[in-house]
C-alpha atoms as a PDB file:
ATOM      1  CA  UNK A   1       6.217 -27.406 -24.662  1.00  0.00           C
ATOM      2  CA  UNK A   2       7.358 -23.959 -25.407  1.00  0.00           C
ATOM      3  CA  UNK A   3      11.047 -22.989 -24.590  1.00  0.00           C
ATOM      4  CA  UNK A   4      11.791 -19.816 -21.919  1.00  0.00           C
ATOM      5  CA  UNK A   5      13.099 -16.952 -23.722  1.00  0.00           C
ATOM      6  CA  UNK A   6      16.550 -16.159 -22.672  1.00  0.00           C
ATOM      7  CA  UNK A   7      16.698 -13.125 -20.441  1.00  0.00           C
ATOM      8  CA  UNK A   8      17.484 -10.238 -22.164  1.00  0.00           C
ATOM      9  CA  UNK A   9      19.506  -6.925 -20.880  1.00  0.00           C
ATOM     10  CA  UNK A  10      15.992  -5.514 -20.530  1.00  0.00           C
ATOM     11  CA  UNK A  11      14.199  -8.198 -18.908  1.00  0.00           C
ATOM     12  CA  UNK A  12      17.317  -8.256 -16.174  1.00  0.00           C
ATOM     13  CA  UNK A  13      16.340  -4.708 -15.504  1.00  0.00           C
ATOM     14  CA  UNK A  14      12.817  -5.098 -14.855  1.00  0.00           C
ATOM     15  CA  UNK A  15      13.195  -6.990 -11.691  1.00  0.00           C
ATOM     16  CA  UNK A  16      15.043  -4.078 -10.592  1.00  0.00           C
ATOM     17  CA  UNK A  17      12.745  -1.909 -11.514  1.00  0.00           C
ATOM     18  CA  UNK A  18       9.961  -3.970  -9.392  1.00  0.00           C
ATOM     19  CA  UNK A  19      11.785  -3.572  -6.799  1.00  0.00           C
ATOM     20  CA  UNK A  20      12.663   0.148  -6.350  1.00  0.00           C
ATOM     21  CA  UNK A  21       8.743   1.152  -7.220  1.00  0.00           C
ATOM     22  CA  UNK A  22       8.521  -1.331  -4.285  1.00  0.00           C
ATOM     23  CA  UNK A  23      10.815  -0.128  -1.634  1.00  0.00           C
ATOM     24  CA  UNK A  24       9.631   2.971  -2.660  1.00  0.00           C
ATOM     25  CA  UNK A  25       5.952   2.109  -1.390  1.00  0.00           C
ATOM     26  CA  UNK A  26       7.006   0.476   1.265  1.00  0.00           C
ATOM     27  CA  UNK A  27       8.762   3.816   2.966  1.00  0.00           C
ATOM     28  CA  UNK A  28       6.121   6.165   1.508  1.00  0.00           C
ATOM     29  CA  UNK A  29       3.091   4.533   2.863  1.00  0.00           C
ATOM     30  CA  UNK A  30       3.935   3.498   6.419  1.00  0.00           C
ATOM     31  CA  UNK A  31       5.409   7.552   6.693  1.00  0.00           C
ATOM     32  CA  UNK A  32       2.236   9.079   5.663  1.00  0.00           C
ATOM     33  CA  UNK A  33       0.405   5.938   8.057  1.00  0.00           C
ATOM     34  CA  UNK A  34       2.234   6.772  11.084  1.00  0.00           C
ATOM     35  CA  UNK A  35       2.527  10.979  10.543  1.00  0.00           C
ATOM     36  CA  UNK A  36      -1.556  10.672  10.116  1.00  0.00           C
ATOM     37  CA  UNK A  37      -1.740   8.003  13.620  1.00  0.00           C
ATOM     38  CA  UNK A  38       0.546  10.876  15.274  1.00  0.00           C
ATOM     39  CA  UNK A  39      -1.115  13.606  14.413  1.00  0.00           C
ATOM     40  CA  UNK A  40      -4.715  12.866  14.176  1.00  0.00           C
ATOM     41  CA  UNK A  41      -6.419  11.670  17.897  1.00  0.00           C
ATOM     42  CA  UNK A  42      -8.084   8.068  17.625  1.00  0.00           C
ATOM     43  CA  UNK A  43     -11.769   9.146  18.768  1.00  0.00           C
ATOM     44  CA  UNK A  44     -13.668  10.084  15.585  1.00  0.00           C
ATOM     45  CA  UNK A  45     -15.297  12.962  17.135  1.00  0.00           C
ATOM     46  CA  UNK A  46     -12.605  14.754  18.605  1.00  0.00           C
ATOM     47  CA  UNK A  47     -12.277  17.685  16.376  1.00  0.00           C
ATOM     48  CA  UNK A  48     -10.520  19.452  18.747  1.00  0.00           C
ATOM     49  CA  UNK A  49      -6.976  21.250  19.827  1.00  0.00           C
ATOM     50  CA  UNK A  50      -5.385  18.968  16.751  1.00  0.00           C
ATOM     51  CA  UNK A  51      -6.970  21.100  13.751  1.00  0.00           C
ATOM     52  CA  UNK A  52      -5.678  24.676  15.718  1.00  0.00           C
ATOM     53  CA  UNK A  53      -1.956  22.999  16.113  1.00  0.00           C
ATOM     54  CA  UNK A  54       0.265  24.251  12.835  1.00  0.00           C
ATOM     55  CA  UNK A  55       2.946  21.670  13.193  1.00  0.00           C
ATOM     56  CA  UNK A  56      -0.231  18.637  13.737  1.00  0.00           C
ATOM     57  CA  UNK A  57      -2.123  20.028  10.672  1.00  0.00           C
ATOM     58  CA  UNK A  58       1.251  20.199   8.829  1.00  0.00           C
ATOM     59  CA  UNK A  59       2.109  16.551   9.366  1.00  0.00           C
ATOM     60  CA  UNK A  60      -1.030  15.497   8.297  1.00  0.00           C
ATOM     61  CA  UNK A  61      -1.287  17.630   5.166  1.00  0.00           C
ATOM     62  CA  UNK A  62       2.444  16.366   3.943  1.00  0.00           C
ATOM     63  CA  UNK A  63       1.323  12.514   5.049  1.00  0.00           C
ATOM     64  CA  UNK A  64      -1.696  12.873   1.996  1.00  0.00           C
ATOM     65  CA  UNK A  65       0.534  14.208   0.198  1.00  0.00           C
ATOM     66  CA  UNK A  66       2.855  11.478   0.030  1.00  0.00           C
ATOM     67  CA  UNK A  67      -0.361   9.293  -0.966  1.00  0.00           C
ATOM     68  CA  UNK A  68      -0.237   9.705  -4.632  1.00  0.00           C
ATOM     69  CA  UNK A  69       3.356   9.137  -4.974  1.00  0.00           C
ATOM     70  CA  UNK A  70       3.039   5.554  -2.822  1.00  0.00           C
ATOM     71  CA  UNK A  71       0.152   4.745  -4.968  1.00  0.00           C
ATOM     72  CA  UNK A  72       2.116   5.839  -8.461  1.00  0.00           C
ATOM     73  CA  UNK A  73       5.084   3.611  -6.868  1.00  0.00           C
ATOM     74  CA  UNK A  74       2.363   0.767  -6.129  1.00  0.00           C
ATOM     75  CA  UNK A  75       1.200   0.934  -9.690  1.00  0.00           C
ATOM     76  CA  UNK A  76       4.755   0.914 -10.879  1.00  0.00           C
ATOM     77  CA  UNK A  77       5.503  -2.256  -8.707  1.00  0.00           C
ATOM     78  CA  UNK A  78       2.347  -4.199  -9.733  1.00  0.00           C
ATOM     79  CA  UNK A  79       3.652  -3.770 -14.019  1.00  0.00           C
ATOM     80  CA  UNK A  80       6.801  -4.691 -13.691  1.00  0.00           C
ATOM     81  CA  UNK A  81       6.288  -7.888 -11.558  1.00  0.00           C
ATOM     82  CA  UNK A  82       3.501  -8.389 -14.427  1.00  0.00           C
ATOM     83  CA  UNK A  83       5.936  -8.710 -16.677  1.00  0.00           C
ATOM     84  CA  UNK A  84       8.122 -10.450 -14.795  1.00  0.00           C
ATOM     85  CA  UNK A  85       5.592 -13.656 -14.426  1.00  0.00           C
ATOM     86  CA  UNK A  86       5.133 -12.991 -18.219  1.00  0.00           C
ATOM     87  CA  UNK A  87       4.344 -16.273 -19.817  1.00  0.00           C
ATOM     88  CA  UNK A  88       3.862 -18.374 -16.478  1.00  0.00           C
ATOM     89  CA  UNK A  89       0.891 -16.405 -15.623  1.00  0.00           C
ATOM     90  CA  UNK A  90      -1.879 -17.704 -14.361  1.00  0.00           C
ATOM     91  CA  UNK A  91      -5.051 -15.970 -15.879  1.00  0.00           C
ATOM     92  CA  UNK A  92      -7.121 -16.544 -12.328  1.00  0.00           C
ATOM     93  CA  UNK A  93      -4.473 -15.437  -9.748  1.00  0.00           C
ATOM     94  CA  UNK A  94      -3.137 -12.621 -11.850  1.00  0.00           C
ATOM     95  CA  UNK A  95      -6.984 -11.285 -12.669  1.00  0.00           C
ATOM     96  CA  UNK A  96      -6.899 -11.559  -8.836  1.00  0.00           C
ATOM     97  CA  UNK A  97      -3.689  -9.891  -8.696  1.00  0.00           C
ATOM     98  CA  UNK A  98      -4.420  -6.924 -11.133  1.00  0.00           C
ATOM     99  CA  UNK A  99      -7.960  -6.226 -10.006  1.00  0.00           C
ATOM    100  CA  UNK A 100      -7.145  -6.341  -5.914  1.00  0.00           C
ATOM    101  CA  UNK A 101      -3.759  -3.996  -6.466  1.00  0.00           C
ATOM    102  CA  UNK A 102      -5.528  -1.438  -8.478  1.00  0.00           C
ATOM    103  CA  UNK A 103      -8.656  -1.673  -5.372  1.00  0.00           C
ATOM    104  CA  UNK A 104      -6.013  -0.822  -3.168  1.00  0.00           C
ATOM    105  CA  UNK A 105      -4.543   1.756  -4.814  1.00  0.00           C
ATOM    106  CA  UNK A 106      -7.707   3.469  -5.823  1.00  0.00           C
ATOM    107  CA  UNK A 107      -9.129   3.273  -2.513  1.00  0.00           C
ATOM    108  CA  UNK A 108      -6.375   4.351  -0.687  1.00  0.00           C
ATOM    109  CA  UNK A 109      -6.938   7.484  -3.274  1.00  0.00           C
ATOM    110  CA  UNK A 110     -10.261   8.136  -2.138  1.00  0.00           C
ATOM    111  CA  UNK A 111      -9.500   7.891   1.758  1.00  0.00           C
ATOM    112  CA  UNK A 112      -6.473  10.653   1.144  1.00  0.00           C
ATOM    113  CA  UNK A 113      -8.806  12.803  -0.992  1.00  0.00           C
ATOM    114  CA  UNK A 114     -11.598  12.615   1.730  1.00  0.00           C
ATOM    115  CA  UNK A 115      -9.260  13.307   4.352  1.00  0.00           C
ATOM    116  CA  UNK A 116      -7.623  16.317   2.628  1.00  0.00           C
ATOM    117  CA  UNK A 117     -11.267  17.604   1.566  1.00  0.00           C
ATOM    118  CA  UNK A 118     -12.221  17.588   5.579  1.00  0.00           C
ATOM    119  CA  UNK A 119      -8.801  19.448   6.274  1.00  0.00           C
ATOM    120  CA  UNK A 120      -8.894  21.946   3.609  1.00  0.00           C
ATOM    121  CA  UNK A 121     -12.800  22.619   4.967  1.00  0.00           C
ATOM    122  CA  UNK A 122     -11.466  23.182   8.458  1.00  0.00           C
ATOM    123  CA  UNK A 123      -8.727  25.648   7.215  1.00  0.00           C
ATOM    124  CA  UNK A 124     -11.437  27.545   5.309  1.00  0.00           C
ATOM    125  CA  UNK A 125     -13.244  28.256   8.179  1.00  0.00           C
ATOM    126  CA  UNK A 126     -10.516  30.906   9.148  1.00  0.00           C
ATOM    127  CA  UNK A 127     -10.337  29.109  12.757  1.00  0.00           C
ATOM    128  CA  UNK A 128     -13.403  27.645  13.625  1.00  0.00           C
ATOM    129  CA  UNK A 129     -13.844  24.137  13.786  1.00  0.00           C
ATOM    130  CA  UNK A 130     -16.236  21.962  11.604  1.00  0.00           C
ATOM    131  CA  UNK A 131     -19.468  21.081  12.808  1.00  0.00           C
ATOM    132  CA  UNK A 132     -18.648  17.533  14.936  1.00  0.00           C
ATOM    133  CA  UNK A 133     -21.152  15.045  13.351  1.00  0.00           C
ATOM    134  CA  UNK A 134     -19.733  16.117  10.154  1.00  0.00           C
ATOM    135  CA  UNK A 135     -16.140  15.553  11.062  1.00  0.00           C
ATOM    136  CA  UNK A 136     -17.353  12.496  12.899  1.00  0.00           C
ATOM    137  CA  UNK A 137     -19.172  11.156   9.075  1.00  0.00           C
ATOM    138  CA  UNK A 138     -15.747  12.324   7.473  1.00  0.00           C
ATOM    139  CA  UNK A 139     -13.377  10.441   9.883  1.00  0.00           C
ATOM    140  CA  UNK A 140     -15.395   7.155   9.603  1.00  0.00           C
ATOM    141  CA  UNK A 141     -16.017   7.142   6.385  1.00  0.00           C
ATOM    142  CA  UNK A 142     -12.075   7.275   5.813  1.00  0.00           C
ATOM    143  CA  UNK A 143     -11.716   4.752   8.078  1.00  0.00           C
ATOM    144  CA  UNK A 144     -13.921   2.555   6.447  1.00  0.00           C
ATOM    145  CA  UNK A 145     -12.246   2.987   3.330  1.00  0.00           C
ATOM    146  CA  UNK A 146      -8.711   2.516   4.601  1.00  0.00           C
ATOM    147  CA  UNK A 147      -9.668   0.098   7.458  1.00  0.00           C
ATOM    148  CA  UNK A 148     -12.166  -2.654   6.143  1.00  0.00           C
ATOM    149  CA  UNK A 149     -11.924  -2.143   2.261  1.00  0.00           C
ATOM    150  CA  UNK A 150      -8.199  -0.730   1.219  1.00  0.00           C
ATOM    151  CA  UNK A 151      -6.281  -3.129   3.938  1.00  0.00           C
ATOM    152  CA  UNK A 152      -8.635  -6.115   3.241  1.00  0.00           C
ATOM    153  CA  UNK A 153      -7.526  -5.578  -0.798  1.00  0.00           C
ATOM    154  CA  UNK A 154      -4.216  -5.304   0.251  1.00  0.00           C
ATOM    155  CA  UNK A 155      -4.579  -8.551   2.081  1.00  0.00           C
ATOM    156  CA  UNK A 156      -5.924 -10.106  -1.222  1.00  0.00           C
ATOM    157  CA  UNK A 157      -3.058  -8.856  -3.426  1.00  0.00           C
ATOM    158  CA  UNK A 158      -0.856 -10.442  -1.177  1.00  0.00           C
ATOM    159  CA  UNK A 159      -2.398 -13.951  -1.449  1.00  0.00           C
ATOM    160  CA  UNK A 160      -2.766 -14.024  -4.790  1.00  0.00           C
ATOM    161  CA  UNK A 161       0.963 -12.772  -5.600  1.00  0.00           C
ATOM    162  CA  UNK A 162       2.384 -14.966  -2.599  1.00  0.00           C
ATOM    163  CA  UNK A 163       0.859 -17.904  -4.641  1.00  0.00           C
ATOM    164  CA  UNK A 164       1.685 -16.944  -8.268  1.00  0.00           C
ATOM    165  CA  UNK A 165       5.465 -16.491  -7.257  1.00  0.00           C
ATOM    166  CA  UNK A 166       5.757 -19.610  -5.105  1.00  0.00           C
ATOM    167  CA  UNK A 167       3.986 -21.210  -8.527  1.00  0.00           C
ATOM    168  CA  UNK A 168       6.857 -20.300 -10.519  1.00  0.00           C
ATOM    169  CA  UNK A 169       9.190 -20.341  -7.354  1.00  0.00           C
ATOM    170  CA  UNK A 170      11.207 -17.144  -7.732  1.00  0.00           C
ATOM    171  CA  UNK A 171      10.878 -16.305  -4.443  1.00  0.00           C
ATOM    172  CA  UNK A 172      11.933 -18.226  -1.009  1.00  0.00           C
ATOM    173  CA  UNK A 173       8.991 -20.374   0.567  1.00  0.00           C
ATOM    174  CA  UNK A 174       8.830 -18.558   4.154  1.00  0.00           C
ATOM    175  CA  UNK A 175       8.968 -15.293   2.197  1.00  0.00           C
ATOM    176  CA  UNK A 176       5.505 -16.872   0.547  1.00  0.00           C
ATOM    177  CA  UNK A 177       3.903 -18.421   3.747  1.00  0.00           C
ATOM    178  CA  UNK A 178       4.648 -14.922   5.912  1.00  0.00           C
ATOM    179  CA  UNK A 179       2.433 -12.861   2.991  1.00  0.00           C
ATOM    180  CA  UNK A 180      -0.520 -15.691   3.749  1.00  0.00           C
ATOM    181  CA  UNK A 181      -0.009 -14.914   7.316  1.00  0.00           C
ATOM    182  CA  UNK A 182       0.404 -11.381   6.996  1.00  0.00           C
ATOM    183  CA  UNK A 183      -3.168 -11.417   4.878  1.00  0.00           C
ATOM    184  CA  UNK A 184      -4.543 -13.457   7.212  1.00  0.00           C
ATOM    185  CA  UNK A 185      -3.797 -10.474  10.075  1.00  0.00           C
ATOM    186  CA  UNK A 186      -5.104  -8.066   7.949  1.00  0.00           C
ATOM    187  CA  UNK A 187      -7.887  -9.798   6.686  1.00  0.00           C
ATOM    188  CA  UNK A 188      -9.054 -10.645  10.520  1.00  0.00           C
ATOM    189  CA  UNK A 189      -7.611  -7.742  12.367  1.00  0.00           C
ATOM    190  CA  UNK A 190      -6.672  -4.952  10.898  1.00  0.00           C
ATOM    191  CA  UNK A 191      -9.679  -2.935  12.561  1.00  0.00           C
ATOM    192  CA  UNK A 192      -8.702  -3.717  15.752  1.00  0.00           C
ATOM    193  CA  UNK A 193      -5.016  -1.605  15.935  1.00  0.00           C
ATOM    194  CA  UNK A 194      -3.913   0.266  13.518  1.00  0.00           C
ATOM    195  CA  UNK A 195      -0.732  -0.125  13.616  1.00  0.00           C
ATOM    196  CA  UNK A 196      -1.411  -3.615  11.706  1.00  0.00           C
ATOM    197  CA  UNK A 197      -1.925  -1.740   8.312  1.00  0.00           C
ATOM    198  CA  UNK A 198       1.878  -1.569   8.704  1.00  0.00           C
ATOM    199  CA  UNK A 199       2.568  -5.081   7.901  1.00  0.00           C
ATOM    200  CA  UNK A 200       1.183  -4.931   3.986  1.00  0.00           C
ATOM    201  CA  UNK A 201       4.427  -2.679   3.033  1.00  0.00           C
ATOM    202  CA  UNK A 202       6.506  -4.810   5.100  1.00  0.00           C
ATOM    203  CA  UNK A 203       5.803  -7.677   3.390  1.00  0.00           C
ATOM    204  CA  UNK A 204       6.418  -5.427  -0.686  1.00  0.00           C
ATOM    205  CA  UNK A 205       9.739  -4.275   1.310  1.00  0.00           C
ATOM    206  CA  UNK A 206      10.696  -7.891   2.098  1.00  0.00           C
ATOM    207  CA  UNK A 207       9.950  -9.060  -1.596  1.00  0.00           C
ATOM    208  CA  UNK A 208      11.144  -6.226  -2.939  1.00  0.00           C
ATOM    209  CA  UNK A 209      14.741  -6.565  -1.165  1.00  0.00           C
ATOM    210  CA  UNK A 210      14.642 -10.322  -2.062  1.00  0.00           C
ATOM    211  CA  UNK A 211      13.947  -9.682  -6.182  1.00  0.00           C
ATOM    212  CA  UNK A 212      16.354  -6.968  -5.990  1.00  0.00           C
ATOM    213  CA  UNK A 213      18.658  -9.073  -4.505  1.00  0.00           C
ATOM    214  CA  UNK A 214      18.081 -12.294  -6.716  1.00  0.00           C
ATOM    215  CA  UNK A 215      18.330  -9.602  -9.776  1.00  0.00           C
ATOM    216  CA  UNK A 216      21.616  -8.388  -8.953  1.00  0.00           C
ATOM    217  CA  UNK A 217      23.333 -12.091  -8.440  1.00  0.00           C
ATOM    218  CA  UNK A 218      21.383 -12.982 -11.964  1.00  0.00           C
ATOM    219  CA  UNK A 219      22.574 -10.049 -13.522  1.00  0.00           C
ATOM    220  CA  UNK A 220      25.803  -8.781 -11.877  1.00  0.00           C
ATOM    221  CA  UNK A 221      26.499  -4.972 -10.776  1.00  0.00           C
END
């Protein structure tokens, strides 16, 4: 049986570095979430006094444009805890891991981008509103993609790195068994409030404050 490298200066950083790119997801993507749920009316079809408010079309246009840089932090977060399992991964659960994160991310991309082409079409309209069965198509089909596909790949990443890191135990069991419950909301629920897509970056914020904080006792100031 193979020995554990010894940690180098590098490999203390990269915990660190996991979890910045993750607390840096986890305040980027519920902002944009919640500017979009404040901004944007729940019915589908209601096209209405929103798209004529400056200050509503604002919010919305700076929550996609936080999007990419969430995702790019996402990305960030999913390499270096990669390399952090290193050796003790699991070929399964990390395929599971790799291919639901980058789902998620790309996804995510697609809702933003469909969403920003429906508000760029109203602008260019010089006032007028879009025609309401095709704002109604545009709405749903960016809910479908965050809703039932993004949050349900979200719910998968969290399972499968919930069990890879109580595998090689280097993170506290309750911090393990709330991601299965948290993917088991999203997984079940999430299209019934949407407030629930909120509880995916909760969980990378609570994991991400718990590596940074096992990183800095490990590795001093």
């Amino acid at each position: 049986m193979s020995e554990i490298a010894p940690l180098t200066p590098s490999r203390l950083r990269t915990p660190r570095q996991a979890a910045i790119a993750g607390i840096v997801f986890s305040i980027l993507l519920p902002l944009s979430l919640v500017l979009i749920r404040l901004s944007v009316p729940a019915d589908p079809r209601d096209a209405g006094a929103w798209l004529t408010d400056p200050s509503r079309r604002g919010a919305v246009a700076v929550a996609l444009n936080l999007v990419p840089f969430a995702g790019i932090a996402f990305l960030w977060f999913i390499g270096v805890v990669r390399d952090r399992i290193g050796q003790h991964e699991d070929r399964f659960f990390s395929s599971v891991f790799l291919g639901s994160g980058l789902l998620f991310v790309g996804m995510l991309f697609v809702a933003a981008a469909v969403a920003g082409g429906l508000l760029a079409g109203s602008a260019s309209l010089s006032g007028a509103l879009a025609a309401p069965q095709l704002w109604g198509l545009g709405r749903r089909v960016t809910s479908a993609l965050l809703n039932i596909y993004a949050m349900r790949m979200a719910a998968v990443f969290t399972i499968s790195t919930a069990t890879i890191a109580l595998r090689i135990q280097i993170i506290p069991r309750w911090l393990g068994f709330l991601g299965y419950a948290i993917a088991l909301v999203l997984l079940i629920t999430v299209g019934l409030t949407p407030w629930v897509e909120l509880l995916f970056p909760l969980w990378i914020l609570l994991l991400s404050v718990d590596i940074l904080i096992k990183s800095v006792r490990e590795s001093g100031p």
